[in-house]
PDB file of N, CA and C in Angstrom:
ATOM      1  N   UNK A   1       0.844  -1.182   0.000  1.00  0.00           N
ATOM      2  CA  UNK A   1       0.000   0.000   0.000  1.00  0.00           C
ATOM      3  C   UNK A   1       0.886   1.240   0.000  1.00  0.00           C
ATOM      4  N   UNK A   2       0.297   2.513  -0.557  1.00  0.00           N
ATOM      5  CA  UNK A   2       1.148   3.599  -0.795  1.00  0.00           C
ATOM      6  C   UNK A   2       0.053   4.717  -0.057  1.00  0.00           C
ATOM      7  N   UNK A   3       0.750   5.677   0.090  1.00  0.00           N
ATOM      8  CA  UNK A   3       0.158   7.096   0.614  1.00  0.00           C
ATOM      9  C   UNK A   3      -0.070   8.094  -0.458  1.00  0.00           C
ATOM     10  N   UNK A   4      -0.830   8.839  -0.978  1.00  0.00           N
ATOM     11  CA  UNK A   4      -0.441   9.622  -1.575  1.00  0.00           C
ATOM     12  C   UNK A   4      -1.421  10.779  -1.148  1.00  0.00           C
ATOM     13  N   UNK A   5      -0.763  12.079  -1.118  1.00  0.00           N
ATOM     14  CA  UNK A   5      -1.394  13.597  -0.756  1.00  0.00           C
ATOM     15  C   UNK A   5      -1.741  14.272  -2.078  1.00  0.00           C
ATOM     16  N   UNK A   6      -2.928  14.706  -1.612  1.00  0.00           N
ATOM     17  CA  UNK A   6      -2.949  16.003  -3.031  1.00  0.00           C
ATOM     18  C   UNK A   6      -2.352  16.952  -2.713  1.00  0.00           C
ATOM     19  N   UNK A   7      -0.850  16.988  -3.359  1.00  0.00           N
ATOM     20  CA  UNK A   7      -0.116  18.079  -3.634  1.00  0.00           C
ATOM     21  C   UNK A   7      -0.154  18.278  -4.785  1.00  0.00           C
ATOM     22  N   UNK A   8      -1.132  17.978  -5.926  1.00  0.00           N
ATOM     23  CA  UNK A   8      -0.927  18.870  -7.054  1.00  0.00           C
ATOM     24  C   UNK A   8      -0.441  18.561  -8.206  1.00  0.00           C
ATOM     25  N   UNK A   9       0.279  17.525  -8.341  1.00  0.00           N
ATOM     26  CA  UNK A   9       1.149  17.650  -9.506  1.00  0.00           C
ATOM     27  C   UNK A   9       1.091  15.703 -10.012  1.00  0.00           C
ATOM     28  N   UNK A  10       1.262  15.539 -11.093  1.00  0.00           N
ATOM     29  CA  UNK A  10       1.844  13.873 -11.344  1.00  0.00           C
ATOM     30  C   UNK A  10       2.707  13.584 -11.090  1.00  0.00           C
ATOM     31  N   UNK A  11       4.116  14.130 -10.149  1.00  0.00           N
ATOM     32  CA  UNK A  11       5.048  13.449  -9.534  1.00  0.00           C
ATOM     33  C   UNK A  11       4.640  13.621  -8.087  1.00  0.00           C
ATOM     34  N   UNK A  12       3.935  13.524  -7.767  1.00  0.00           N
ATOM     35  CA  UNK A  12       3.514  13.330  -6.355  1.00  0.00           C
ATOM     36  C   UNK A  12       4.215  11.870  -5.743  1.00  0.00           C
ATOM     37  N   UNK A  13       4.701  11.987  -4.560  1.00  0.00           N
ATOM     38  CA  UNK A  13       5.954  11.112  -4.528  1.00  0.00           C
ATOM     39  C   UNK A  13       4.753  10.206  -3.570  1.00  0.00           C
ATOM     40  N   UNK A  14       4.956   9.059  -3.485  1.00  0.00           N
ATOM     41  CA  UNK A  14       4.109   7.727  -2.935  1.00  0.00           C
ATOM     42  C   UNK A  14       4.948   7.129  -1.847  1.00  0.00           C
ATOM     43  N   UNK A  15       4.683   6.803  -0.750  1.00  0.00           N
ATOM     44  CA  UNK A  15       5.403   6.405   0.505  1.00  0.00           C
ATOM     45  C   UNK A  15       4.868   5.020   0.365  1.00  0.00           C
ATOM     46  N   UNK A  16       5.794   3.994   0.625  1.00  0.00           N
ATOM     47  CA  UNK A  16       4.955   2.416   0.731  1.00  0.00           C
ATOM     48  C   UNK A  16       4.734   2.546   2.313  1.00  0.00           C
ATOM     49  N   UNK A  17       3.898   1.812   2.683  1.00  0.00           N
ATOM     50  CA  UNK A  17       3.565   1.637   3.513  1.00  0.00           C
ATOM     51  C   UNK A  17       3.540   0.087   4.278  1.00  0.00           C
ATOM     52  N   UNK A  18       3.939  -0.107   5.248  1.00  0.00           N
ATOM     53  CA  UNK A  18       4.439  -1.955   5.371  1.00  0.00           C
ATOM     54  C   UNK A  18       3.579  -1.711   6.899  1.00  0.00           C
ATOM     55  N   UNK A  19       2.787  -3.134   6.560  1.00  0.00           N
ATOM     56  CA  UNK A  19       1.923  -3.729   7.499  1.00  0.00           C
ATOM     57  C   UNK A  19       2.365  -5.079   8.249  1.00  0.00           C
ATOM     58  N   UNK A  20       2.776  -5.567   7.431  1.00  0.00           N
ATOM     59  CA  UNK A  20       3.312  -6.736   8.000  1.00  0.00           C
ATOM     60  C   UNK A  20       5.244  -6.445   8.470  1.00  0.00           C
ATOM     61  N   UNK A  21       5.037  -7.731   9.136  1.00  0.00           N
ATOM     62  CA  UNK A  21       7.007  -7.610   9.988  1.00  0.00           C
ATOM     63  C   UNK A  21       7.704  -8.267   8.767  1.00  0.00           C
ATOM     64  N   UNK A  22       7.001  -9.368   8.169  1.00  0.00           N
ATOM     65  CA  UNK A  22       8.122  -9.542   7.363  1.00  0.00           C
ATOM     66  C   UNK A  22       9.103  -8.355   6.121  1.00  0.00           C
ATOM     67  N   UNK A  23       7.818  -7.541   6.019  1.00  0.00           N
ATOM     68  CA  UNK A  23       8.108  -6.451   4.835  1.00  0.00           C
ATOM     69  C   UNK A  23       9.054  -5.219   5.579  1.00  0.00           C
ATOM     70  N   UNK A  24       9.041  -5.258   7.116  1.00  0.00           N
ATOM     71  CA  UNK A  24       9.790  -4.156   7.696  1.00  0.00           C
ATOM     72  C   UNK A  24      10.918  -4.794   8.241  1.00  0.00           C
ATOM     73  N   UNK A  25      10.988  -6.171   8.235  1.00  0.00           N
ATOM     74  CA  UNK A  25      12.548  -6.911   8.479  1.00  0.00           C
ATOM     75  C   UNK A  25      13.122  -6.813   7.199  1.00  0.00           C
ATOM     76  N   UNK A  26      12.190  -6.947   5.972  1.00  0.00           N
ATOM     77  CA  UNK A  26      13.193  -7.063   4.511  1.00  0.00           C
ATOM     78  C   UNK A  26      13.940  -5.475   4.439  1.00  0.00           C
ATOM     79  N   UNK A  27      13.012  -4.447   4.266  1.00  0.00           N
ATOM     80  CA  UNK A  27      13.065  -2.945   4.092  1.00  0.00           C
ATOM     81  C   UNK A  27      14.642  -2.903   5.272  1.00  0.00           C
ATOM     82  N   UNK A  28      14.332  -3.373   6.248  1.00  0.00           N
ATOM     83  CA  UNK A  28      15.471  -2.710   6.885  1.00  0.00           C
ATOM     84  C   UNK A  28      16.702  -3.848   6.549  1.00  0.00           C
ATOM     85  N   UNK A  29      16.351  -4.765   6.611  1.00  0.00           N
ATOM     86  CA  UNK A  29      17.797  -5.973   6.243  1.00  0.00           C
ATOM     87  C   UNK A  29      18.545  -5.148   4.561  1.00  0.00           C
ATOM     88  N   UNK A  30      17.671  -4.821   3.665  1.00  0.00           N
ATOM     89  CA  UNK A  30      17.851  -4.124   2.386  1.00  0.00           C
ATOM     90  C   UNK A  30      18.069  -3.116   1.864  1.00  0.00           C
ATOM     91  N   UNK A  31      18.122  -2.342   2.995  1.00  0.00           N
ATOM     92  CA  UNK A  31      18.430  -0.631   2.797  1.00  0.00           C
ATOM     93  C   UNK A  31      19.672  -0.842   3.283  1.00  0.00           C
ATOM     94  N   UNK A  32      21.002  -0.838   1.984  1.00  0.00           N
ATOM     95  CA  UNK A  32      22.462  -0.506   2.143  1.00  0.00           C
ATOM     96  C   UNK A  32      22.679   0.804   1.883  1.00  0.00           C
ATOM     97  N   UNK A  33      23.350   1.526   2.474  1.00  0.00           N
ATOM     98  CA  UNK A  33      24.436   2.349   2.349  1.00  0.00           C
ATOM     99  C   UNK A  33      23.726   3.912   2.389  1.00  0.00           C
ATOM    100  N   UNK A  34      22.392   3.656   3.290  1.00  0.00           N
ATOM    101  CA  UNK A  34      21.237   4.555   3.301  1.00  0.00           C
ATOM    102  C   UNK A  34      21.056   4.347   4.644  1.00  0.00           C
ATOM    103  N   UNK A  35      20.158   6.044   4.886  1.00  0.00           N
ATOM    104  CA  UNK A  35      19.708   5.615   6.169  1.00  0.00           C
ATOM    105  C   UNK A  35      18.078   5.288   5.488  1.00  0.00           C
ATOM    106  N   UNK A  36      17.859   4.452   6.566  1.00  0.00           N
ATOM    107  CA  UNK A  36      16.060   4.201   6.899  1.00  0.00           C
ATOM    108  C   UNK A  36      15.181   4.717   7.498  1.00  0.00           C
ATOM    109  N   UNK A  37      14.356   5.696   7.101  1.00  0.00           N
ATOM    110  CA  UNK A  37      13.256   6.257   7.864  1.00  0.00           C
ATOM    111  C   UNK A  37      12.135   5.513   8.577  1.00  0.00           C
ATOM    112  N   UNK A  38      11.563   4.944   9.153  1.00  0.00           N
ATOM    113  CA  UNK A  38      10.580   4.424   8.898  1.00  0.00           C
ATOM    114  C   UNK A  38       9.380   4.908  10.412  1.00  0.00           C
ATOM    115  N   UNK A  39       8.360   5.483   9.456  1.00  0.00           N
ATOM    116  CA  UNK A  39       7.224   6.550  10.376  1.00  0.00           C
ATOM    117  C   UNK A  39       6.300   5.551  11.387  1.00  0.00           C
ATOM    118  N   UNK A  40       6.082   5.579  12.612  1.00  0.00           N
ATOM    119  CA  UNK A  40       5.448   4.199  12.954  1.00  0.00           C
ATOM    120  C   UNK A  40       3.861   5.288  13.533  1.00  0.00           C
ATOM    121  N   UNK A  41       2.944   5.018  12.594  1.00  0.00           N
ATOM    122  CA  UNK A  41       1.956   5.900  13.227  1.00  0.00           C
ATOM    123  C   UNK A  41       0.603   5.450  12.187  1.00  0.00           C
ATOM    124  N   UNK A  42      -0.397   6.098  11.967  1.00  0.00           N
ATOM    125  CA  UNK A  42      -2.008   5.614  11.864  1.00  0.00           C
ATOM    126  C   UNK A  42      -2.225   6.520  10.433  1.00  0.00           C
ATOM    127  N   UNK A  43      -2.422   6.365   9.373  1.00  0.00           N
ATOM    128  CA  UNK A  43      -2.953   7.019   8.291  1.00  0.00           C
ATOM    129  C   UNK A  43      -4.030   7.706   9.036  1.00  0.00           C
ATOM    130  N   UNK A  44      -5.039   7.200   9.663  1.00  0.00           N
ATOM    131  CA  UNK A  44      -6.296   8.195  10.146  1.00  0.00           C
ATOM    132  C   UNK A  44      -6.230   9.325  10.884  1.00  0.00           C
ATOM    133  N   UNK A  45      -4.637   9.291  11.523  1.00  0.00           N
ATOM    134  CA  UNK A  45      -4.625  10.264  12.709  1.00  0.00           C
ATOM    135  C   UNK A  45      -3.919  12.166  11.633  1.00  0.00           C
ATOM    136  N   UNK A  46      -4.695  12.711  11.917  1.00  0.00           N
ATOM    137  CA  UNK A  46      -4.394  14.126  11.901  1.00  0.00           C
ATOM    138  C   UNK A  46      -2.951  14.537  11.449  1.00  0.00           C
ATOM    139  N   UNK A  47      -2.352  14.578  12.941  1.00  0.00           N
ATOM    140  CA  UNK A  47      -0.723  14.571  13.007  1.00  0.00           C
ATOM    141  C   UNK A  47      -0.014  13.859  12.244  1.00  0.00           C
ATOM    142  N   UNK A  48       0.135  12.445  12.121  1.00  0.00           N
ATOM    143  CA  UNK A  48       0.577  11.470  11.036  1.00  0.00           C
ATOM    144  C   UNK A  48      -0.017  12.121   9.878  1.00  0.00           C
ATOM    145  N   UNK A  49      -1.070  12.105   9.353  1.00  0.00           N
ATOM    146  CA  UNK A  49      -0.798  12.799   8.004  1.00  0.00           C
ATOM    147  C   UNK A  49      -0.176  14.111   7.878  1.00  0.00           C
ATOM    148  N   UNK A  50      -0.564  14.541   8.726  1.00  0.00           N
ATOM    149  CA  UNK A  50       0.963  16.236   8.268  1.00  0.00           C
ATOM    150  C   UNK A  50       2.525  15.732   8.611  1.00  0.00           C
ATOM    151  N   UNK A  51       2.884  14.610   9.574  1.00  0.00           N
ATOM    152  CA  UNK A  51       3.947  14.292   8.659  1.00  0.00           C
ATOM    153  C   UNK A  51       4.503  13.828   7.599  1.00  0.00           C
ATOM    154  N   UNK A  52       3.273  12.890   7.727  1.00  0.00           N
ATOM    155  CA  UNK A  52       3.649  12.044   6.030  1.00  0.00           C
ATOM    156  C   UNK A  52       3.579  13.170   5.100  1.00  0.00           C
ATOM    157  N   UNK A  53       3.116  14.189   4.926  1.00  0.00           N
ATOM    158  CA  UNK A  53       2.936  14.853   3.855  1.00  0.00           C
ATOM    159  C   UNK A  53       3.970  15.461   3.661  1.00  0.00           C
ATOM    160  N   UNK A  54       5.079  15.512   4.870  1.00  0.00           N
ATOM    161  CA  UNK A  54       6.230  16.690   5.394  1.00  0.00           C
ATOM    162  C   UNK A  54       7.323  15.425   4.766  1.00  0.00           C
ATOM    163  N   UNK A  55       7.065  14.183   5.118  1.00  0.00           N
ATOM    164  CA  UNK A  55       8.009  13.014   4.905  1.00  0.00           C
ATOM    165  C   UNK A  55       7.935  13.141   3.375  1.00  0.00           C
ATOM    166  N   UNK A  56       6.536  13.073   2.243  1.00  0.00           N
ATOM    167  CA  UNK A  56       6.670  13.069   1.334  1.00  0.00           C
ATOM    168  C   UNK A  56       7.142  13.872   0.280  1.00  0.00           C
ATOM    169  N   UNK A  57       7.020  15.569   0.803  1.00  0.00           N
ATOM    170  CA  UNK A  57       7.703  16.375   0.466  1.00  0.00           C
ATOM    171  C   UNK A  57       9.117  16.631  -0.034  1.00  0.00           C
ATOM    172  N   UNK A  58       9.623  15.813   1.467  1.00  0.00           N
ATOM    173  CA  UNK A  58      11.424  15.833   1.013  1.00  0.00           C
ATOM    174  C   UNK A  58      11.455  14.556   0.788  1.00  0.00           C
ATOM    175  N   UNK A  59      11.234  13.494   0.812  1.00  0.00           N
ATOM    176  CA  UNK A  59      11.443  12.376   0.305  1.00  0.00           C
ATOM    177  C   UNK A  59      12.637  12.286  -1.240  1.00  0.00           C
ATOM    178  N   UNK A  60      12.054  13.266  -2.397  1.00  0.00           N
ATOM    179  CA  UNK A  60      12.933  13.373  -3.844  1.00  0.00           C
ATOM    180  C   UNK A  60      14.381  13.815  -2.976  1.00  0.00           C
ATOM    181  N   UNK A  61      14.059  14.800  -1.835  1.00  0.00           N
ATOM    182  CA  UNK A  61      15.220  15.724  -1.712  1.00  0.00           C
ATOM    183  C   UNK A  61      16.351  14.581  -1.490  1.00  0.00           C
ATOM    184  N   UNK A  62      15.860  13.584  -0.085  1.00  0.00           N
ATOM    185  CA  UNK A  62      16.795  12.544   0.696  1.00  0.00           C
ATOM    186  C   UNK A  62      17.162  11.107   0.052  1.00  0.00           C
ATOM    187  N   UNK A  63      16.264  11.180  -1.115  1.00  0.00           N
ATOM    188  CA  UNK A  63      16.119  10.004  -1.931  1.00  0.00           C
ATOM    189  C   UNK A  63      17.784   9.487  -2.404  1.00  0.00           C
ATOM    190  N   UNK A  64      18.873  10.457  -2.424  1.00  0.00           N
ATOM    191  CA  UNK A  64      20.143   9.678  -2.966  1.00  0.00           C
ATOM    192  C   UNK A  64      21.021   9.110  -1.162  1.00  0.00           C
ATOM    193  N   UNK A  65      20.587   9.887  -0.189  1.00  0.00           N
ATOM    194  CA  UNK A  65      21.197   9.251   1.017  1.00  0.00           C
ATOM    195  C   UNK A  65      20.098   8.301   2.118  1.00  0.00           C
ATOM    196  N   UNK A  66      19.076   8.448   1.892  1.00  0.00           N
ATOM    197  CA  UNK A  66      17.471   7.876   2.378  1.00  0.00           C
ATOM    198  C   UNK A  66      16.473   7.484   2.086  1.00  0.00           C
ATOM    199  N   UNK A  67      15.368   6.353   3.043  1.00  0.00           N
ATOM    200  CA  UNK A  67      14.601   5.780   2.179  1.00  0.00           C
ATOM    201  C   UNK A  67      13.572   5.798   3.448  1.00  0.00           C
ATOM    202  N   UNK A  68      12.708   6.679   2.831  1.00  0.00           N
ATOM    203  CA  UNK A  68      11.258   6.760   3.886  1.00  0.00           C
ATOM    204  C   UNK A  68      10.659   5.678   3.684  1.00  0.00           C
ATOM    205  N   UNK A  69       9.674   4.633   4.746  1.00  0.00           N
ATOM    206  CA  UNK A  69       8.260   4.249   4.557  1.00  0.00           C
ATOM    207  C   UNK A  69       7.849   4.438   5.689  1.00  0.00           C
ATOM    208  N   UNK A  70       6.407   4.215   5.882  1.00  0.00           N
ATOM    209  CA  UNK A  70       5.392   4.366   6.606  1.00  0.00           C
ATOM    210  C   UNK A  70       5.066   3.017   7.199  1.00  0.00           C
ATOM    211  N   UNK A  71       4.806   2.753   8.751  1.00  0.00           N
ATOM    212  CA  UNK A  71       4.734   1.729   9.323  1.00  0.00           C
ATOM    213  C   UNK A  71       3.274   1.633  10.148  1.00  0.00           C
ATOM    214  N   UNK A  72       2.616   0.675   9.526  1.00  0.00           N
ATOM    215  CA  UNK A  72       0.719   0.721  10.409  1.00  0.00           C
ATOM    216  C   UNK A  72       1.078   0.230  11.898  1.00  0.00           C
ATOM    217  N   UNK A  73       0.922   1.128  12.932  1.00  0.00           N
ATOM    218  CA  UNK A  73       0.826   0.367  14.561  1.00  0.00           C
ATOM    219  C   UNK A  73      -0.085  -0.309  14.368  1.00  0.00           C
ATOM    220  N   UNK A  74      -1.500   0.373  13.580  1.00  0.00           N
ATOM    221  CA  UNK A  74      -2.748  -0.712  13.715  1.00  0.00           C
ATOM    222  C   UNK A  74      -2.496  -1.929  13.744  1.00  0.00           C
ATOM    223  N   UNK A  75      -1.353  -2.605  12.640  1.00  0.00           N
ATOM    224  CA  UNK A  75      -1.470  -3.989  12.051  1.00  0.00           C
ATOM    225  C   UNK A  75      -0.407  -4.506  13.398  1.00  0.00           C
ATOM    226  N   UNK A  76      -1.262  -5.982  13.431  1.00  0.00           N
ATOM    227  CA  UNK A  76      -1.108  -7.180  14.628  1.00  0.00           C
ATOM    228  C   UNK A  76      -0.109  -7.444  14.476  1.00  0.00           C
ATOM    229  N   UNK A  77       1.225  -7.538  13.602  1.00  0.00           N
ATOM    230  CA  UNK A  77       1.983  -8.405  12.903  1.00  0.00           C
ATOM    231  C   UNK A  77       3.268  -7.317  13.250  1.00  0.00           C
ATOM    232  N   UNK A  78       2.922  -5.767  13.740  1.00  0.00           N
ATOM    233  CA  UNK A  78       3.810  -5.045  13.453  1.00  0.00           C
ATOM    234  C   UNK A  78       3.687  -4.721  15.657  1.00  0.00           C
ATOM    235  N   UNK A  79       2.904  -4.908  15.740  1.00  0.00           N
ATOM    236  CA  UNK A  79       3.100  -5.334  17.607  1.00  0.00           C
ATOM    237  C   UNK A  79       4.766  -5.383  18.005  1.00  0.00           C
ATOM    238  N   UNK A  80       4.883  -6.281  17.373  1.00  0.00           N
ATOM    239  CA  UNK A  80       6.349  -6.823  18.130  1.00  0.00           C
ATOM    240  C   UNK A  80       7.754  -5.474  17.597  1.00  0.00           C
ATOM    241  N   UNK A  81       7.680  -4.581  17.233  1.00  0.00           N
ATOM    242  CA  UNK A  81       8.306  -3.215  16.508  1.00  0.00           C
ATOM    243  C   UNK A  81       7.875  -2.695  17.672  1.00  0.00           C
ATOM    244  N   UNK A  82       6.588  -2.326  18.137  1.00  0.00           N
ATOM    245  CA  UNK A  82       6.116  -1.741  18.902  1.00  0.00           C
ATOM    246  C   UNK A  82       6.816  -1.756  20.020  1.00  0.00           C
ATOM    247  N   UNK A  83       6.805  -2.713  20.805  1.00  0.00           N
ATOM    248  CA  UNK A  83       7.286  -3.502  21.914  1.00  0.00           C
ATOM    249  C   UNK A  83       8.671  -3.216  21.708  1.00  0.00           C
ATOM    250  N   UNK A  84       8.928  -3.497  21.322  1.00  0.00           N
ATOM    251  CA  UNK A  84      11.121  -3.862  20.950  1.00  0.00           C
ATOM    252  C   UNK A  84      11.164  -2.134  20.656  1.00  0.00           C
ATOM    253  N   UNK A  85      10.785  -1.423  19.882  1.00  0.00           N
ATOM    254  CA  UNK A  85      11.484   0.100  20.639  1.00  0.00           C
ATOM    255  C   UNK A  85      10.623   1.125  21.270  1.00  0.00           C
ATOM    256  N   UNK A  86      10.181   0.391  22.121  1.00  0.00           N
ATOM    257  CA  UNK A  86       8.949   1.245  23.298  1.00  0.00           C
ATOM    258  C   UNK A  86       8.402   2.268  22.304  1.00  0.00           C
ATOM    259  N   UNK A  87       7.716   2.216  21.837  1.00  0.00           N
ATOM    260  CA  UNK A  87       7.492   2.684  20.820  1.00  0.00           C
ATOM    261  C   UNK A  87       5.580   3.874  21.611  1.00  0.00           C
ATOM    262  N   UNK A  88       5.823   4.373  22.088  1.00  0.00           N
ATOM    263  CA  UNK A  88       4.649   5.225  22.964  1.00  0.00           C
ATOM    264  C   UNK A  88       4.261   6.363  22.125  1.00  0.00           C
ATOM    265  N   UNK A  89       4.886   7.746  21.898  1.00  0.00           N
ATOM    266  CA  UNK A  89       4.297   8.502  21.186  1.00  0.00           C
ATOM    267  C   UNK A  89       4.098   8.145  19.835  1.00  0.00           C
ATOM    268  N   UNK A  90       2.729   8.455  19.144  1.00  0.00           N
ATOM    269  CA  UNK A  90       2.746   7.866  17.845  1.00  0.00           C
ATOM    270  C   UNK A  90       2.269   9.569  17.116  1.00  0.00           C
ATOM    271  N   UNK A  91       2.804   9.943  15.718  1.00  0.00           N
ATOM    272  CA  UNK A  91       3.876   9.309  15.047  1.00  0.00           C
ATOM    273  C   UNK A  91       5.026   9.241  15.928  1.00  0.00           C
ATOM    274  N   UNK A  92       5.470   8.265  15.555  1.00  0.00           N
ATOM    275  CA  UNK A  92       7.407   8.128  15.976  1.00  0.00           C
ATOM    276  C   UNK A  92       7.907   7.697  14.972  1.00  0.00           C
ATOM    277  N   UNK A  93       9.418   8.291  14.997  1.00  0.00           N
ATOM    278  CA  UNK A  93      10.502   7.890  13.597  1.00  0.00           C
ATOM    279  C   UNK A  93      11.583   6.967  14.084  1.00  0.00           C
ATOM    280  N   UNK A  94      12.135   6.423  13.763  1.00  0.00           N
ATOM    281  CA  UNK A  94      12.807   5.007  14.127  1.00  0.00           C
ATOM    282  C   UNK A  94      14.047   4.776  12.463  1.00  0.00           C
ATOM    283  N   UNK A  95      15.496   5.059  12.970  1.00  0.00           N
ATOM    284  CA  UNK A  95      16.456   5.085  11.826  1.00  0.00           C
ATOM    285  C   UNK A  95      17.138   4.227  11.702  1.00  0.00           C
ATOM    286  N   UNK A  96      17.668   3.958  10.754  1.00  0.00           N
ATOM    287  CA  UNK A  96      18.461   2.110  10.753  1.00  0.00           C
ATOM    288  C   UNK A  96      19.659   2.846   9.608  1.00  0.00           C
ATOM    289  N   UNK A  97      20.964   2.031   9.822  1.00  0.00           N
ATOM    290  CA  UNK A  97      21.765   2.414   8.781  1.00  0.00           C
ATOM    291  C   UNK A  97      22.478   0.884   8.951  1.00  0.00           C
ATOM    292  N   UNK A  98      22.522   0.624   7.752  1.00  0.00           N
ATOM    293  CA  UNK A  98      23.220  -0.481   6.972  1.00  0.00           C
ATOM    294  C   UNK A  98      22.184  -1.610   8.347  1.00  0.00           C
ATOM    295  N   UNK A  99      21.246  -1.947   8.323  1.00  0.00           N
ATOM    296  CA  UNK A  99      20.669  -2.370   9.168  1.00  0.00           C
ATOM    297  C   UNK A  99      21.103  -2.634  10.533  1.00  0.00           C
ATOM    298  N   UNK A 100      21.660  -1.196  11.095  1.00  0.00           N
ATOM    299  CA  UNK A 100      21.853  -1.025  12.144  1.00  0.00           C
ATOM    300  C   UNK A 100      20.923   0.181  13.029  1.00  0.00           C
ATOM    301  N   UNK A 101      19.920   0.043  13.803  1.00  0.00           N
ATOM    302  CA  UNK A 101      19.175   0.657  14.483  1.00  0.00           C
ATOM    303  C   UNK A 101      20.081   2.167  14.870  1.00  0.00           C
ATOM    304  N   UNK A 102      19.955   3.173  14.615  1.00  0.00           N
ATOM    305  CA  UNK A 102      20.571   4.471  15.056  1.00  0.00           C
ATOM    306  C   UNK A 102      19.583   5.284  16.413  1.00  0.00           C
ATOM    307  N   UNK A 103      20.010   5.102  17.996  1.00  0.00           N
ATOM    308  CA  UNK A 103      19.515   6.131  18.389  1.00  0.00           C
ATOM    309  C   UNK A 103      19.695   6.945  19.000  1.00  0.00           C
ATOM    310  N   UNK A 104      18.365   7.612  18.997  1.00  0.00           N
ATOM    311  CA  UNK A 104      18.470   9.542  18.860  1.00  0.00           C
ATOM    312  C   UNK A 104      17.812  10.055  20.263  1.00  0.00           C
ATOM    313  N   UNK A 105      18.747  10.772  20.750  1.00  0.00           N
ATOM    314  CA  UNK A 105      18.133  11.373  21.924  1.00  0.00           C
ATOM    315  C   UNK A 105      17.501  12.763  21.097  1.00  0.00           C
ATOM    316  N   UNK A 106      16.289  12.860  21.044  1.00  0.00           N
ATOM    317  CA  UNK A 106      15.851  14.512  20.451  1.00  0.00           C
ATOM    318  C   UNK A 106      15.062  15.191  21.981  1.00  0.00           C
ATOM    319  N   UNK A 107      15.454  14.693  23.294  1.00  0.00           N
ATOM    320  CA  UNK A 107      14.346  15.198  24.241  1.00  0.00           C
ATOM    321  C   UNK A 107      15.148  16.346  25.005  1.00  0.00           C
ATOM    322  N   UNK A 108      15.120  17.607  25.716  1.00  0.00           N
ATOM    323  CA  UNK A 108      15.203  18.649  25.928  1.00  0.00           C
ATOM    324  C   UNK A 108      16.542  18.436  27.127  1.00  0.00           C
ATOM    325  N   UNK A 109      17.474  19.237  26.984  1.00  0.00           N
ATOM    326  CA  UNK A 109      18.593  19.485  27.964  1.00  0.00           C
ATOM    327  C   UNK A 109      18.455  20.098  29.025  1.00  0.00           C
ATOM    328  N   UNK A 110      19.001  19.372  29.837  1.00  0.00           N
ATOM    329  CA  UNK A 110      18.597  19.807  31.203  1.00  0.00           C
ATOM    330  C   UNK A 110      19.590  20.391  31.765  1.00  0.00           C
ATOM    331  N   UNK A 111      19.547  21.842  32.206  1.00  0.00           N
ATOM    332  CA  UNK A 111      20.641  22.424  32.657  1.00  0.00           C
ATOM    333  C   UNK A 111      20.435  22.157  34.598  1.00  0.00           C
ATOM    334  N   UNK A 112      22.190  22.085  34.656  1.00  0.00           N
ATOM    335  CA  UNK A 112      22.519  21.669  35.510  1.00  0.00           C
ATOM    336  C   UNK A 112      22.800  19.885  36.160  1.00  0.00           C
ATOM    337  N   UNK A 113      22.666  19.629  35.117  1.00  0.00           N
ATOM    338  CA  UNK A 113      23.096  17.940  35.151  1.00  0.00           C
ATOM    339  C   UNK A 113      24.673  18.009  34.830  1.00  0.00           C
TER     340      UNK A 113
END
């Protein structure tokens, strides 16, 4: 399955979207020499679509060092993603390079530590 926004134009760029684990173990075992985006959040929800639309936007831009898709929490099969990177605020972004998990502290500095 793909995403697509009306932005307007016939190159409107298409995000796949992976429901199942086997398709988000291949995507990440298969993305060499790139990083991996992959959005873990709800087509229905509000917020998730203004990122995806923000993801699809630059997508052409990151396309020679990166490779966005979109990941359903809904689907049963994708649970165990969930679980394995505490995965609580949804959308959440989750990066892999050479199928190595990259992570990111993005949460606020605390002065005086």
């Amino acid at each position: 399955a793909v995403v697509s926004f009306g932005l307007g134009k016939m190159s409107d760029l298409l995000l796949p979207t992976l429901s199942r684990k086997c398709d988000v173990d291949c995507i990440i075992r298969d993305t060499l020499d790139k990083v991996l985006v992959l959005r873990f959040g709800r087509s229905a929800d509000p917020l998730c679509l203004h990122f995806d639309e923000i993801l699809s936007k630059t997508s052409r831009e990151v396309s020679k060092f990166a490779t966005i898709a979109l990941v359903d929490v809904d689907s049963e099969e994708i649970q165990v993603y969930i679980k394995y990177f505490d995965i609580t605020l949804i959308p959440s972004t989750v990066f892999f390079f050479n199928a190595h998990h990259m992570k990111m502290d993005s949460g606020l500095y605390l002065e005086g530590r």
